[in-house]
C-alpha atoms as a PDB file:
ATOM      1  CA  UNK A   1       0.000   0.000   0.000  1.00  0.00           C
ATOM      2  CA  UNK A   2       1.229   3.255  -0.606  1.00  0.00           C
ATOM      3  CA  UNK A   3       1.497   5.018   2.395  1.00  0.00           C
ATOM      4  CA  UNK A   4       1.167   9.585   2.343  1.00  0.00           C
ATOM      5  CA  UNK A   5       2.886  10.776   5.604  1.00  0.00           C
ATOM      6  CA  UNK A   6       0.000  12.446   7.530  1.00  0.00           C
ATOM      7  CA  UNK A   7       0.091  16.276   8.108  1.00  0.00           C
ATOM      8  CA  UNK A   8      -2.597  16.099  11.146  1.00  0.00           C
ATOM      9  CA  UNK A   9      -4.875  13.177  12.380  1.00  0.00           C
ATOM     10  CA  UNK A  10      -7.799  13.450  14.911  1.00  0.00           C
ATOM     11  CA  UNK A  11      -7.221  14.722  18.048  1.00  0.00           C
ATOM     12  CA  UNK A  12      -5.960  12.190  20.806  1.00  0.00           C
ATOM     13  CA  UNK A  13      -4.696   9.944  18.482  1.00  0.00           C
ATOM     14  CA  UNK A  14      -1.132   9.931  17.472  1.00  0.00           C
ATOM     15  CA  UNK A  15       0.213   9.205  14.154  1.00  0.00           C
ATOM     16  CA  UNK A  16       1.412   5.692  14.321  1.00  0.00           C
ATOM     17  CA  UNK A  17      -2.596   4.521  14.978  1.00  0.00           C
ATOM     18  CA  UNK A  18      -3.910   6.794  12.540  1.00  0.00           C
ATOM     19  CA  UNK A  19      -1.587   5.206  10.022  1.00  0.00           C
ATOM     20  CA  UNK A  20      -2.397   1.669  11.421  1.00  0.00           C
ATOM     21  CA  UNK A  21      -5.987   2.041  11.251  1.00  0.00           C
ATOM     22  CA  UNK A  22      -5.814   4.062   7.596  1.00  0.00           C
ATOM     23  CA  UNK A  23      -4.516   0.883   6.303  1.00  0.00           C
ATOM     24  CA  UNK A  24      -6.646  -1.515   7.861  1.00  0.00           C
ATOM     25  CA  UNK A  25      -9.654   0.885   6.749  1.00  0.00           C
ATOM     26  CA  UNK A  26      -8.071   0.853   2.936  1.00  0.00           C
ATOM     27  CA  UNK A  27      -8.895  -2.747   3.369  1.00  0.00           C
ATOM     28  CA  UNK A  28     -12.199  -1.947   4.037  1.00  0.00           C
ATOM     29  CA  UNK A  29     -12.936   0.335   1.167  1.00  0.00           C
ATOM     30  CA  UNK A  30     -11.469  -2.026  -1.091  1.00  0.00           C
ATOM     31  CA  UNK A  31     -13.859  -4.812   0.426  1.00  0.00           C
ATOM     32  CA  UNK A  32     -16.899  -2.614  -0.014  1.00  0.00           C
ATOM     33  CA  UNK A  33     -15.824  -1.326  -3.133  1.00  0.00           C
ATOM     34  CA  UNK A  34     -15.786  -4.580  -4.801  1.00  0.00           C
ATOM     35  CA  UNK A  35     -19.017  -5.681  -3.143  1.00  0.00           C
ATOM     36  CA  UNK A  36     -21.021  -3.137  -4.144  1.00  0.00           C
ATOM     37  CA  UNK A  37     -19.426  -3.978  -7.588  1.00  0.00           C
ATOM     38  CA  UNK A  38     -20.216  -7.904  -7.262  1.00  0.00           C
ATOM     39  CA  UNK A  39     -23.576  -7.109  -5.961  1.00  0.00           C
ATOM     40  CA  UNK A  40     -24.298  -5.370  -9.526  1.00  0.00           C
ATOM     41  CA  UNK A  41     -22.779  -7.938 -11.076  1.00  0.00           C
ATOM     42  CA  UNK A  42     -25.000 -10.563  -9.915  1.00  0.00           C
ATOM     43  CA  UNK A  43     -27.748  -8.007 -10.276  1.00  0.00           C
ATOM     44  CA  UNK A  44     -27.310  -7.871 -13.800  1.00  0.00           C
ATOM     45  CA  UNK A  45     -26.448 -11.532 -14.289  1.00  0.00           C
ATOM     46  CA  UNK A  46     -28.740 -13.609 -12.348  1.00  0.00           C
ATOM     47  CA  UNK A  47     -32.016 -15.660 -14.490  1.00  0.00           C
ATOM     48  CA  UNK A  48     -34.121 -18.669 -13.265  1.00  0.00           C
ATOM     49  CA  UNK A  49     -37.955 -18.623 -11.710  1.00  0.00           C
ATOM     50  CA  UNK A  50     -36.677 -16.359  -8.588  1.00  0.00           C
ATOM     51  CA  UNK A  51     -35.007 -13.821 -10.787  1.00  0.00           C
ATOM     52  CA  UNK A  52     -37.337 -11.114  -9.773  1.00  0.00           C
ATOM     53  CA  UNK A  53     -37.461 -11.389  -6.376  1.00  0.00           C
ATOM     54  CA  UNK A  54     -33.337 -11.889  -6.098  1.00  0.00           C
ATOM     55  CA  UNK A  55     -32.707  -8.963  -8.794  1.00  0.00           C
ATOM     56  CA  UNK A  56     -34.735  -6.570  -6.639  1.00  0.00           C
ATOM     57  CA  UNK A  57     -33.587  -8.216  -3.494  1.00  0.00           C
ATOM     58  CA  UNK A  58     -29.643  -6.890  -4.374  1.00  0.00           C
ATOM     59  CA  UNK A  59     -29.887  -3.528  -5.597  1.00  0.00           C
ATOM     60  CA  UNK A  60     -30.706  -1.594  -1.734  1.00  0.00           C
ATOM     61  CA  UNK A  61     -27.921  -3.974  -0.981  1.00  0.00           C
ATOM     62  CA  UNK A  62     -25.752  -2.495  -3.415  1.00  0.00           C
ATOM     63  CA  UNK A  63     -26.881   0.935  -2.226  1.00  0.00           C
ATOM     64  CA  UNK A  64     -26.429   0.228   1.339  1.00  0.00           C
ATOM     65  CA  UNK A  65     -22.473  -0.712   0.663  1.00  0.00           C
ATOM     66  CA  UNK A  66     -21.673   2.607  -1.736  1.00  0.00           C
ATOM     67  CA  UNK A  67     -22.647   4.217   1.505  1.00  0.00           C
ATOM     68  CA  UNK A  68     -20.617   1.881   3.843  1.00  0.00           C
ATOM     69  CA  UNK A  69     -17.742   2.986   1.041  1.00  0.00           C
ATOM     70  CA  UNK A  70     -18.101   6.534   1.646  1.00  0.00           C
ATOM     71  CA  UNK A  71     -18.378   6.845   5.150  1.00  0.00           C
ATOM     72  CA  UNK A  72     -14.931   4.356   5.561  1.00  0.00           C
ATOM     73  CA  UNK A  73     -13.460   6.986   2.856  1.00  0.00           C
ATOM     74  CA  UNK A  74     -14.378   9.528   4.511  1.00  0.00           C
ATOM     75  CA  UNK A  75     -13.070   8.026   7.837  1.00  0.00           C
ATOM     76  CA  UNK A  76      -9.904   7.942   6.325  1.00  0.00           C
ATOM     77  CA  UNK A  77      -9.541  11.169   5.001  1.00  0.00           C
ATOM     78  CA  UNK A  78     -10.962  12.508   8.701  1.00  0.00           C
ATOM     79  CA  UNK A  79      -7.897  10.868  10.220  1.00  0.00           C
ATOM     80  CA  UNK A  80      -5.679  12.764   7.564  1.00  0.00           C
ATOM     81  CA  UNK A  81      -5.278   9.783   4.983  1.00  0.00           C
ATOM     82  CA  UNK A  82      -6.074   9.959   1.546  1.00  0.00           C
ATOM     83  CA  UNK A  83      -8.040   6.998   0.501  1.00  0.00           C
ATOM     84  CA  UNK A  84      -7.741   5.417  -2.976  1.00  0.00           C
ATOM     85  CA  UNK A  85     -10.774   4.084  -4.992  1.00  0.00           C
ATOM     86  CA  UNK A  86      -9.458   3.718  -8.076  1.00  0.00           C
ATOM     87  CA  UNK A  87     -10.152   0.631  -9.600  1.00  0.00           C
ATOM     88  CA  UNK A  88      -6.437  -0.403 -10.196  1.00  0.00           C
ATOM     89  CA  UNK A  89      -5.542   0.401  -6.430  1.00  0.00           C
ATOM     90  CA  UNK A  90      -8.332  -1.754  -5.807  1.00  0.00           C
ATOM     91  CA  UNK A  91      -7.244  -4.984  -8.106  1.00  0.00           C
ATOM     92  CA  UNK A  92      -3.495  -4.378  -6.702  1.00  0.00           C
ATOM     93  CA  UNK A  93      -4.467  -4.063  -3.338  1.00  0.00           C
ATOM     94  CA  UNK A  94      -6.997  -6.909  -2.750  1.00  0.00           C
ATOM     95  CA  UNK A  95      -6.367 -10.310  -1.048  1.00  0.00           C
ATOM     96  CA  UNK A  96      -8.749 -12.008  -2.742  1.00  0.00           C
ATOM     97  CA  UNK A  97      -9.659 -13.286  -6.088  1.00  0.00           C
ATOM     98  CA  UNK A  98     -12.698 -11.729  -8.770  1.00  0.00           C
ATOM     99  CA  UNK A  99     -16.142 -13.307  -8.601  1.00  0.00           C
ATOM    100  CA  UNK A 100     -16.471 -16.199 -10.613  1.00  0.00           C
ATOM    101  CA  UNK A 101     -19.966 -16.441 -11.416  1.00  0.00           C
ATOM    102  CA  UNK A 102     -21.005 -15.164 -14.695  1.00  0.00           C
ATOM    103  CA  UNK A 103     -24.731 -15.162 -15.770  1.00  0.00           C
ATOM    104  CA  UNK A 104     -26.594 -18.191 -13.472  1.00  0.00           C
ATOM    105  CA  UNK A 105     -29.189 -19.047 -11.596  1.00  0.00           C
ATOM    106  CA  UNK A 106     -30.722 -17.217  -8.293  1.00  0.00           C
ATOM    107  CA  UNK A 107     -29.972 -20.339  -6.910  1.00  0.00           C
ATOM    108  CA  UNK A 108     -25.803 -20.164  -8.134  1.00  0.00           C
ATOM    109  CA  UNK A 109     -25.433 -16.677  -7.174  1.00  0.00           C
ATOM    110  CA  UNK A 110     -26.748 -16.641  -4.166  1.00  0.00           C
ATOM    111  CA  UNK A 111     -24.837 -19.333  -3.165  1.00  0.00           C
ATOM    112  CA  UNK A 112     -21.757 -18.123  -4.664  1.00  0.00           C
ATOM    113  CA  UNK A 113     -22.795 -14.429  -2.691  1.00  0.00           C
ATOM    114  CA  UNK A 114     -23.224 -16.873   0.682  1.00  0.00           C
ATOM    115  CA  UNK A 115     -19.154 -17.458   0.458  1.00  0.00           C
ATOM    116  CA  UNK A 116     -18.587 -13.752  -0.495  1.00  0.00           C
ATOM    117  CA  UNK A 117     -20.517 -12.411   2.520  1.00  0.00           C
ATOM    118  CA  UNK A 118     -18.628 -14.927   5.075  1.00  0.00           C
ATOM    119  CA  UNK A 119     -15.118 -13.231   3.370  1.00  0.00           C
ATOM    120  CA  UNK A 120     -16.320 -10.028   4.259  1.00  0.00           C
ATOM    121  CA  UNK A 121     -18.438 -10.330   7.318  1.00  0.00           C
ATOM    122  CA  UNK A 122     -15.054 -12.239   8.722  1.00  0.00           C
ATOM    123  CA  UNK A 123     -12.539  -9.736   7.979  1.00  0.00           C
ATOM    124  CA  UNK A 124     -15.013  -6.900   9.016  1.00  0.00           C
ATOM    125  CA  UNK A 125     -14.849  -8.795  12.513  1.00  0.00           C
ATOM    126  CA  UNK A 126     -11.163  -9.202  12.443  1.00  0.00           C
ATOM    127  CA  UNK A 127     -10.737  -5.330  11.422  1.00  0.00           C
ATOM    128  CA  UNK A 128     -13.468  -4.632  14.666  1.00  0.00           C
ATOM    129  CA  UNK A 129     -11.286  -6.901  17.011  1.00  0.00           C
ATOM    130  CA  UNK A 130      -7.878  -4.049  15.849  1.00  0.00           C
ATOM    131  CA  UNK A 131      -9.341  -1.537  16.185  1.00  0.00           C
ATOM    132  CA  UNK A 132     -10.846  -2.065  19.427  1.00  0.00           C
ATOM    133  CA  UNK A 133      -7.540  -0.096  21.561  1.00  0.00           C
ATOM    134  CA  UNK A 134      -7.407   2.144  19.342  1.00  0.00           C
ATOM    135  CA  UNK A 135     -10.099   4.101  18.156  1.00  0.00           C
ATOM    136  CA  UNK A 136     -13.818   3.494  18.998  1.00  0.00           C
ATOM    137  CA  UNK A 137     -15.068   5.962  16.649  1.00  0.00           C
ATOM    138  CA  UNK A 138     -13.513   3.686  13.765  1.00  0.00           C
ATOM    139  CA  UNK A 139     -15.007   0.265  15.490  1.00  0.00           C
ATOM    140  CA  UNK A 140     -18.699   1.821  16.285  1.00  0.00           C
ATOM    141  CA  UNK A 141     -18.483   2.260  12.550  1.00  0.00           C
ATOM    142  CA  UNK A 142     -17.203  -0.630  11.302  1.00  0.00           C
ATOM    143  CA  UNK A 143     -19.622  -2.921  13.915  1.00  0.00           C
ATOM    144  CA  UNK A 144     -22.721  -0.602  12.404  1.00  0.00           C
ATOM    145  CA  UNK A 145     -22.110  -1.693   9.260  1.00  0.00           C
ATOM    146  CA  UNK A 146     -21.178  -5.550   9.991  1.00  0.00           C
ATOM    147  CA  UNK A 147     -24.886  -5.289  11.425  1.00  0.00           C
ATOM    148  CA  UNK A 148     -25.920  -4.398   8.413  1.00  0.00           C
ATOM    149  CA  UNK A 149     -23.641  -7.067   6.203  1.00  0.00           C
ATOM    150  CA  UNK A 150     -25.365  -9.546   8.331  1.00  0.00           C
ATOM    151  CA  UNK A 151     -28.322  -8.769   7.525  1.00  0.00           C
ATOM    152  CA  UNK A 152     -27.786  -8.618   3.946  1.00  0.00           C
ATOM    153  CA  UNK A 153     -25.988 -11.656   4.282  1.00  0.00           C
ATOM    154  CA  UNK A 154     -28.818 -13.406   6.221  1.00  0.00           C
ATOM    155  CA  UNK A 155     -31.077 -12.522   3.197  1.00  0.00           C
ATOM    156  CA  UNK A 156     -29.001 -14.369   0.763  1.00  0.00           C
ATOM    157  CA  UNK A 157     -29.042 -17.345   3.203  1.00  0.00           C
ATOM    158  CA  UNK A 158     -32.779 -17.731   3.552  1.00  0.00           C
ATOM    159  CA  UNK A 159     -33.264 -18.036   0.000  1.00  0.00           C
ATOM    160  CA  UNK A 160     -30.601 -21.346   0.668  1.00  0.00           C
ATOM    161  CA  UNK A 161     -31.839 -23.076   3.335  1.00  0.00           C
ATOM    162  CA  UNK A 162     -34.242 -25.953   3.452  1.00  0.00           C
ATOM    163  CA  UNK A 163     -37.215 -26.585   5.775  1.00  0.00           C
ATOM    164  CA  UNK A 164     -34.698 -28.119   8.764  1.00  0.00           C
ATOM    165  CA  UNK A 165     -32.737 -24.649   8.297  1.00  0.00           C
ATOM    166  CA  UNK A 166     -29.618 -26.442   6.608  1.00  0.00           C
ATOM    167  CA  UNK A 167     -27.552 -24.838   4.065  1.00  0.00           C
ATOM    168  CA  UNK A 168     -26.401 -27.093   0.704  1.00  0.00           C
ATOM    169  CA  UNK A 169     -23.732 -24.435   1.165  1.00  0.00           C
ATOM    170  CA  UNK A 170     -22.208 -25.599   4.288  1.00  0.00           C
ATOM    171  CA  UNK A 171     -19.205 -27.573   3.044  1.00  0.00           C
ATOM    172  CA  UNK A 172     -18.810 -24.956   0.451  1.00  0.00           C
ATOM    173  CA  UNK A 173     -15.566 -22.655   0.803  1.00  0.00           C
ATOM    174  CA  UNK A 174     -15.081 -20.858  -2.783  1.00  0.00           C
ATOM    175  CA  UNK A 175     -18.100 -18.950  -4.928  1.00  0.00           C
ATOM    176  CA  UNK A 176     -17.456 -21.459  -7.549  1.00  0.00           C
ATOM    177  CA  UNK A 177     -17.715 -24.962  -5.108  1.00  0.00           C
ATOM    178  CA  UNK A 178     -21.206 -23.290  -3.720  1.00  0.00           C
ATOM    179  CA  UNK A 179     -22.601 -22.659  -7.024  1.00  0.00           C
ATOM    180  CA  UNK A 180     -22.317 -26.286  -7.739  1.00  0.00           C
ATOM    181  CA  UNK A 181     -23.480 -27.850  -4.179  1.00  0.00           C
ATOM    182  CA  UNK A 182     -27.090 -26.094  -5.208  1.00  0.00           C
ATOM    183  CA  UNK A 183     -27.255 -26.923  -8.861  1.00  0.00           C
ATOM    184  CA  UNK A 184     -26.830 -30.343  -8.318  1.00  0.00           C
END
């Protein structure tokens, strides 16, 4: 990551933990950014009997994580970073590979979106755990909007479970692996 020196940070906070949590927010935006990007994506892509339902079902989703984008951008530039959300900071950045569902069903995406959400929602939890000495302004926001991943994430998993509240997903642990488990 390419790292600006700071010129001022928030008051009580010293440089070293602005810094610290600037980069683990960069993270963050670059999450969000590429959700909100994936969430289009399977917007766009999705077809089957449920398509309706799922298509509307993502876009306030989609909404929801522009925002989360802005406010962690914003977060970083109140601490006296400069936050990057270019695309190719984003691809060079990222510790994780593209979604690798093209057009499928409701069923594959939303599988496929069940493994994205538990990347996320995870490393939203570990970034909430760093934070937690160091600046509870940053983790109030980043635990507001796991509440909300959760939630989105819970959406996608109702559409996956059966009657006995079991996901075909379970065993799953890449986009591709739960795509198959529920078109089989």
């Amino acid at each position: 990551m390419a790292k600006n020196k700071l010129h001022y940070t928030v008051p009580g906070l010293d440089e070293g933990d602005a810094q610290t949590i600037i980069d683990l927010l960069q993270s963050r935006l670059h999450a969000a950014n590429d959700l909100h990007l994936t969430l289009k994506h399977v917007h766009w892509n999705v077809v089957g009997p449920h398509f309706i339902a799922v298509h509307q079902m993502i876009d306030p989703q989609v909404e929801a994580v522009r925002a989360m984008a802005d406010a962690i951008a914003e977060r970083i530039a109140t601490l006296g970073g400069a936050p990057r959300g270019t695309p190719g900071a984003l691809v060079e950045e990222r510790t994780w590979n593209d979604y690798s569902i093209g057009r499928a069903t409701t069923q594959e995406h939303l599988a496929a979106l069940d493994v994205t959400y538990q990347g996320v929602i995870t490393s939203y939890r570990e970034a909430i755990k760093t934070v937690d000495d160091l600046d509870l302004v940053t983790q109030d926001m980043l635990i507001s909007q796991t509440d909300q991943l959760e939630l989105f994430h819970w959406f996608v998993r109702a559409h996956l479970e059966d009657q006995g509240g079991n996901l075909k997903t379970n065993d799953a642990s890449t986009e591709s692996g739960a795509a198959q488990a529920v078109s089989g």
